[in-house]
Protein backbone atom coordinates (compact mmCIF):
# COMPACT_ATOMS: atom_id res chain seq x y z
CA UNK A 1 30.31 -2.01 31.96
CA UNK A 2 26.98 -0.99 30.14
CA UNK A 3 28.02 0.83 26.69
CA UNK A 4 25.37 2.52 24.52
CA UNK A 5 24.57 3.43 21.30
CA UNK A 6 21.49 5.09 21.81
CA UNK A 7 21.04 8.47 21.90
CA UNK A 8 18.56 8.75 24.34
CA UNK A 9 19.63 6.01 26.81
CA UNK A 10 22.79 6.91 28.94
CA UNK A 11 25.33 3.96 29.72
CA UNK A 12 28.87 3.92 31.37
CA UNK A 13 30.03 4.95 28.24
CA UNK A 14 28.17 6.44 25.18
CA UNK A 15 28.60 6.35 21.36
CA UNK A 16 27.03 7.66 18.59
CA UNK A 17 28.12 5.91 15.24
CA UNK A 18 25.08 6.83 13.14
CA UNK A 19 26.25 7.56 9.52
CA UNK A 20 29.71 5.59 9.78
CA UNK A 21 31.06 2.30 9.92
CA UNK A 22 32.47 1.64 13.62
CA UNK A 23 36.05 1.78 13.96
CA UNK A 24 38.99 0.96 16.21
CA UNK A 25 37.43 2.80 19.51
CA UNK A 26 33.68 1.16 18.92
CA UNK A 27 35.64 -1.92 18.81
CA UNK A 28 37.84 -1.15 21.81
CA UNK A 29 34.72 0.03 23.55
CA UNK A 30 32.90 -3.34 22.72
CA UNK A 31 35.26 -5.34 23.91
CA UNK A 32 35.13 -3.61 27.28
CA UNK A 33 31.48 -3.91 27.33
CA UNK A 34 29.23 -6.67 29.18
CA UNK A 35 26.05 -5.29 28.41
CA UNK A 36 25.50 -3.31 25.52
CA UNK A 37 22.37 -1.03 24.04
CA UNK A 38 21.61 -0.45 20.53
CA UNK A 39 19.32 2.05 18.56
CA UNK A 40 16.60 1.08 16.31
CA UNK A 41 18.59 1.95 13.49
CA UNK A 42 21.71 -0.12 14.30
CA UNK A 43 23.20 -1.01 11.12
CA UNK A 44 24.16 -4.73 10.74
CA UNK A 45 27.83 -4.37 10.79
CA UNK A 46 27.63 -2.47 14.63
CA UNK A 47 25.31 -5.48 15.61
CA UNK A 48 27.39 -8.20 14.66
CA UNK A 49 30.33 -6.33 16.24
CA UNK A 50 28.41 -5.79 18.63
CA UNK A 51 27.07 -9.65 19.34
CA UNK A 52 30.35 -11.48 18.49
CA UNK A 53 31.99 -10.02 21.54
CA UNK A 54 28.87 -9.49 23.73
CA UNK A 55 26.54 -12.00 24.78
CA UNK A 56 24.17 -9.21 26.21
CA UNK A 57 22.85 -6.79 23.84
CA UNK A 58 19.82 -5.25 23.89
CA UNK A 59 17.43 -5.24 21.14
CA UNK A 60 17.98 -8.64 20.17
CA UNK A 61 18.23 -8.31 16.58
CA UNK A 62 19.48 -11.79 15.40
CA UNK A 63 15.74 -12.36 13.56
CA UNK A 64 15.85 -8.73 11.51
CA UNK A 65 19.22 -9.55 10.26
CA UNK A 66 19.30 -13.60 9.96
CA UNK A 67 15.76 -13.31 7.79
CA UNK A 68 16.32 -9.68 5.98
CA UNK A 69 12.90 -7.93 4.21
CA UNK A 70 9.48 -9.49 3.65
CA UNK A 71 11.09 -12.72 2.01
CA UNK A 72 12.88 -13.05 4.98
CA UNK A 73 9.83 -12.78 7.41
CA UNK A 74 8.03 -15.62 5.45
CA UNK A 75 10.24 -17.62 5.80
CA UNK A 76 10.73 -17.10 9.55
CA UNK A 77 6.81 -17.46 9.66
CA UNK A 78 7.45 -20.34 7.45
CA UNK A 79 9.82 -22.22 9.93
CA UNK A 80 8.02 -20.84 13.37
CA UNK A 81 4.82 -22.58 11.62
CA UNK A 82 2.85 -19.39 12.96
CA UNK A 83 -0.49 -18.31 10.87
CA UNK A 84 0.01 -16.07 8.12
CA UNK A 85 -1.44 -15.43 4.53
CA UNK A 86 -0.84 -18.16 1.88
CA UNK A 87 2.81 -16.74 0.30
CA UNK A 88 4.87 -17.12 -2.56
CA UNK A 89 8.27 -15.69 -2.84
CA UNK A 90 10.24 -14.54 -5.46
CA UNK A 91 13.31 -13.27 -5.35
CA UNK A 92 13.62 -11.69 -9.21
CA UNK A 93 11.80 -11.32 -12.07
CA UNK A 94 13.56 -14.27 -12.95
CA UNK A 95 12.21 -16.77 -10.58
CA UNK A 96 9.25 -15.29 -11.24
CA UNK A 97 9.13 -16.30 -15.25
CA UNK A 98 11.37 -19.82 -14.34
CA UNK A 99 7.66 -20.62 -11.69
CA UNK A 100 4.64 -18.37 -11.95
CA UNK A 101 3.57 -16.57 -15.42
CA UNK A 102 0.93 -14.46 -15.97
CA UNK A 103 -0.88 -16.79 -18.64
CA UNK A 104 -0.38 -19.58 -16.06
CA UNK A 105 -2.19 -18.85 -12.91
CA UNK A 106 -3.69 -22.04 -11.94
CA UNK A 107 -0.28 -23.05 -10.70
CA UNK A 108 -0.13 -20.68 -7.92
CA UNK A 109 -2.08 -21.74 -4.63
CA UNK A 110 -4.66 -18.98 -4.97
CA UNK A 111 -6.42 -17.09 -7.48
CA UNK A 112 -7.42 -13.19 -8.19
CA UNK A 113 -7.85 -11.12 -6.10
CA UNK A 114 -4.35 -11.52 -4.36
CA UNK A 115 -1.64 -9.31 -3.15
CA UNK A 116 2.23 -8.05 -4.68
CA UNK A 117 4.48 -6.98 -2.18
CA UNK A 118 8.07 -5.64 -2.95
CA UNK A 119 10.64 -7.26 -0.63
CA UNK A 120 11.76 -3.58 1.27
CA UNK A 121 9.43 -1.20 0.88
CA UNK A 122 7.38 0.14 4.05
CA UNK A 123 4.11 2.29 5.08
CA UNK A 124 2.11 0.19 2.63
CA UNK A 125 4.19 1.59 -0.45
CA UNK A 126 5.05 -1.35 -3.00
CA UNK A 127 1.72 -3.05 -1.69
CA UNK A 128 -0.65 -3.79 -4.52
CA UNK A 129 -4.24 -5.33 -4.32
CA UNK A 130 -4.38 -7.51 -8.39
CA UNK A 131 -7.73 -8.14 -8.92
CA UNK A 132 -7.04 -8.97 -12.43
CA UNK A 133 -4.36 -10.19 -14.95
CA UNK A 134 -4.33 -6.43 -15.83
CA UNK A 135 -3.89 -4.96 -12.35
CA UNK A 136 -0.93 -8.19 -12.35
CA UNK A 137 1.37 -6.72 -15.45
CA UNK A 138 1.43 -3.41 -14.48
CA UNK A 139 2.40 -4.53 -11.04
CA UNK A 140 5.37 -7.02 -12.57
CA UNK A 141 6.16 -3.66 -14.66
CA UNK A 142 6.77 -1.63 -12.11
CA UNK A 143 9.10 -4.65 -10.07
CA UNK A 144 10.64 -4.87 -13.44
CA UNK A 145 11.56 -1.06 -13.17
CA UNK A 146 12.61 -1.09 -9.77
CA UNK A 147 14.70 -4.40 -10.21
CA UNK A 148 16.43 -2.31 -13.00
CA UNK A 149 17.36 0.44 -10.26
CA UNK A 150 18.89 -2.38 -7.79
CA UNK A 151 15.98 -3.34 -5.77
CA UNK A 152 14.80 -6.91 -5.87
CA UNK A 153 12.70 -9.67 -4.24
CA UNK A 154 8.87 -9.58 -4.20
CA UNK A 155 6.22 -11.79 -3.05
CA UNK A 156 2.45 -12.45 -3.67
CA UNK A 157 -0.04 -13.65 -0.98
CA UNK A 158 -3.74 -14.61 -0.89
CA UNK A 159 -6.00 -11.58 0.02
CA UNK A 160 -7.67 -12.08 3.36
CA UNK A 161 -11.22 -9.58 3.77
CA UNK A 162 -10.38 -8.25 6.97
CA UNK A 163 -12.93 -4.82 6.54
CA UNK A 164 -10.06 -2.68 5.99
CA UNK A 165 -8.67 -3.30 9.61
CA UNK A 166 -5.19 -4.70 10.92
CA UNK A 167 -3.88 -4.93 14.05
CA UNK A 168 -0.61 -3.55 15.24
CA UNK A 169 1.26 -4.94 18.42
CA UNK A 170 3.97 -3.75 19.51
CA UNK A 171 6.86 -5.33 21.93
CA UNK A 172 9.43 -3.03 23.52
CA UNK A 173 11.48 -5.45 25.72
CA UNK A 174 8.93 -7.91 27.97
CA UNK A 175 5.63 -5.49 27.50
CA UNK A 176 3.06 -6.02 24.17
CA UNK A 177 1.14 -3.22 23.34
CA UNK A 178 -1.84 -3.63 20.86
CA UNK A 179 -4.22 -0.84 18.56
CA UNK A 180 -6.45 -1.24 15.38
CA UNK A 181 -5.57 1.20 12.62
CA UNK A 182 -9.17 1.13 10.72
CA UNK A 183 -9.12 2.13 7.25
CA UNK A 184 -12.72 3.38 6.30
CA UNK A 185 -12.35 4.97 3.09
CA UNK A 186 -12.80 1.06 0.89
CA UNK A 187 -11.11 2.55 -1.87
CA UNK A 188 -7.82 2.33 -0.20
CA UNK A 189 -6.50 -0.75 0.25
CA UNK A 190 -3.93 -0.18 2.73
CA UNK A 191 -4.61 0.70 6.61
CA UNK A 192 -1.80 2.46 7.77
CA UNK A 193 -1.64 5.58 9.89
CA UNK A 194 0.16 7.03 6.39
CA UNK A 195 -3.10 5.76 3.86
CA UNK A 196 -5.40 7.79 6.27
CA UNK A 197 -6.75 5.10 8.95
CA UNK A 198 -7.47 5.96 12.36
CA UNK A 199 -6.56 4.33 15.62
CA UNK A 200 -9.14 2.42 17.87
CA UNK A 201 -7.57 1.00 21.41
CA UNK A 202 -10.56 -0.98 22.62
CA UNK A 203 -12.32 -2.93 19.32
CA UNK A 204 -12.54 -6.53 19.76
CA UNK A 205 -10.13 -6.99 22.59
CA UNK A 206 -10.60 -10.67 22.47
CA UNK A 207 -8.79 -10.23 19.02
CA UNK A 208 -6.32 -8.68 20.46
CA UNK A 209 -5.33 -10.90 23.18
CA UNK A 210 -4.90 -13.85 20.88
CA UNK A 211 -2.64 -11.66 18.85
CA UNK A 212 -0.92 -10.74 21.86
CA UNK A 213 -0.79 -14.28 23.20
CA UNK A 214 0.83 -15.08 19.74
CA UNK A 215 3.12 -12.16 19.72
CA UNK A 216 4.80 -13.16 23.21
CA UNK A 217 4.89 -16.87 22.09
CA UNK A 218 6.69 -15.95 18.80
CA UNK A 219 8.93 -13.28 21.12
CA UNK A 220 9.88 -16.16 23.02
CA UNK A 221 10.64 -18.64 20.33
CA UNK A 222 13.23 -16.22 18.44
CA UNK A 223 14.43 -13.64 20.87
CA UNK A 224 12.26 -10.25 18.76
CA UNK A 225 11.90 -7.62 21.70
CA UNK A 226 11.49 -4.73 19.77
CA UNK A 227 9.41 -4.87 16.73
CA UNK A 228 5.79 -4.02 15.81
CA UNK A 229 3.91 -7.08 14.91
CA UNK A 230 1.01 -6.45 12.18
CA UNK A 231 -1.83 -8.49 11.95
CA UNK A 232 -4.87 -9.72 10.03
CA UNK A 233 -8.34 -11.53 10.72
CA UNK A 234 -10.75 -13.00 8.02
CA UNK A 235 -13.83 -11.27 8.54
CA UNK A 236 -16.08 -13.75 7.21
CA UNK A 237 -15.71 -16.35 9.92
CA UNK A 238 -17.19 -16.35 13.14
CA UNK A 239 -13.55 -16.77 15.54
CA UNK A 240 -10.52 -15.61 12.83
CA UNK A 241 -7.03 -16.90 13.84
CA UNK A 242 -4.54 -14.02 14.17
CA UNK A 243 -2.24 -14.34 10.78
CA UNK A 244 0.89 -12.68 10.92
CA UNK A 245 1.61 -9.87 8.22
CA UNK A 246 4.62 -8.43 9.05
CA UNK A 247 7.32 -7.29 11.08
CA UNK A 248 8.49 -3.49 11.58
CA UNK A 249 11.44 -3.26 13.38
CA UNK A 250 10.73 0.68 12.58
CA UNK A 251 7.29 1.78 13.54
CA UNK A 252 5.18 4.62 14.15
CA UNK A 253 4.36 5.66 17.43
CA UNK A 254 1.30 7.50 17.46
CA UNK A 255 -0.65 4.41 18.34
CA UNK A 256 1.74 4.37 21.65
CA UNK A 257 0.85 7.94 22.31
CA UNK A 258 3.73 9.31 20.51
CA UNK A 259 7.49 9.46 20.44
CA UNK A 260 7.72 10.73 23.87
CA UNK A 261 5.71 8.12 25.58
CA UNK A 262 7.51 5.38 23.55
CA UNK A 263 10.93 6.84 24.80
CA UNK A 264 9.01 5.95 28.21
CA UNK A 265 8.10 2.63 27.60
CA UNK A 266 11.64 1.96 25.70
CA UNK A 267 13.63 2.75 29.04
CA UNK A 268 11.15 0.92 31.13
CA UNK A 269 11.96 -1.88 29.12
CA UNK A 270 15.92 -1.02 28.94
CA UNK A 271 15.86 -0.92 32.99
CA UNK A 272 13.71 -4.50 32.90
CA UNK A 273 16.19 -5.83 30.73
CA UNK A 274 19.41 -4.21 32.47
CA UNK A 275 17.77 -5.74 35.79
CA UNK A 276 18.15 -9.39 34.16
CA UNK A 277 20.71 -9.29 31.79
């Protein structure tokens, strides 16, 4: 029996529990279930329901909830041993001033410029570019403010020149779908659709198969079919390893062709996987 969460995907039975906690007939329902699909925005309690009494549920989301945030993602890099940006993580402003402190630098594993990324934020908001021990306290002031309000968990990273490009791919089920969002306006430092950068399909494509190679081998290793993958590449070296940013397990889909061709490709990918499971 296939149940679904999703709105858009019809199963033997279907059930919408956006905005609540599941109750008594989710549970009854999952318990019926031997294949099971879940929206993007599955909360954690519906997909550990969900996975504790179905070995078949589709996206696998074990890797968004077992490594939570951008701390979480480094240290899934971390333990994959996949490329990605030099990283430190901090989890409060407290194990920031126990390790690293402003007038102290020279213990961290790179120097100015480098990069301050809050731990949930998206669309390139709480992303900061430090190019100096000024740029660095207001930064830690406004983590300070926001760890006040309940948020917490940063992390700083080397800055890698890339010419204000990155690389999104995308997986939705067994396909990997690649684009460049190409920031040309150098005053902005980030290069999302949001900051003003434009799409390009076809730049460098042998780029974007080794990202894509890496993407499916990563995919493979941890079960992530339904994520966008973002990428970087030094641009002052003649063949650049792909270095993983980040993972979105919400993305945009204009570099897909929109929301209506990703519904497309996210049934395609539902009937691949429904084929298998």
């Amino acid at each position: 029996m296939l149940l679904s969460f999703h709105p858009c995907i019809e199963g033997d039975i279907n059930i919408i529990c956006a905005g609540r906690a599941p109750g008594d007939v989710d549970l009854a329902a999952i318990r019926k279930a031997d294949r099971i699909i879940c929206p993007l925005g599955v909360t954690e309690q519906l997909y550990r329901l969900c996975r504790a009494h179905c070995t078949r549920v589709f996206p696998n989301y074990e890797a968004r909830f077992d490594y939570p945030g951008k701390l979480g993602q480094a240290r899934l890099f971390q333990e994959h041993r996949v490329a990605f940006p030099s990283t430190v993580a901090f989890s409060d402003m407290n194990a920031w001033q126990d390790g690293f402190k402003t007038h102290d630098m020279d213990t961290l594993p790179f120097g100015f410029p480098f990069v301050l990324k809050f731990n949930w934020r998206g669309e390139g908001e709480g992303v900061f570019l430090l190019k100096d021990n000024k740029d660095l306290n207001a930064a830690l002031d406004l983590v300070a403010a926001a760890e006040r309000g309940g948020e917490k968990g940063f992390l700083v990273q080397a800055y890698i020149p890339n010419k204000g490009r990155t690389l999104r791919v995308v997986v939705i089920g067994k396909q990997v779908y690649s684009y460049w969002r190409i920031q040309e306006d150098r005053d902005i430092f980030c290069s999302n659709i949001r900051a003003g950068a434009r799409i390009d399909h076809d730049l460098s494509p042998e780029l974007q198969e080794a990202a894509i190679s890496s993407v499916r081998d990563f995919s493979h290793r941890t079960g992530v079919n339904l994520a966008g993958f973002d990428f970087l590449f030094q641009a002052d070296i003649a063949k650049p390893t792909p270095l993983f940013l980040e993972i979105n397990y919400f993305f945009g889909r204009r570099g897909l062709g929109g929301s209506f061709r990703f519904y497309e490709l996210l049934e395609r990918a539902v009937r691949e996987w429904l084929a298998t499971a």
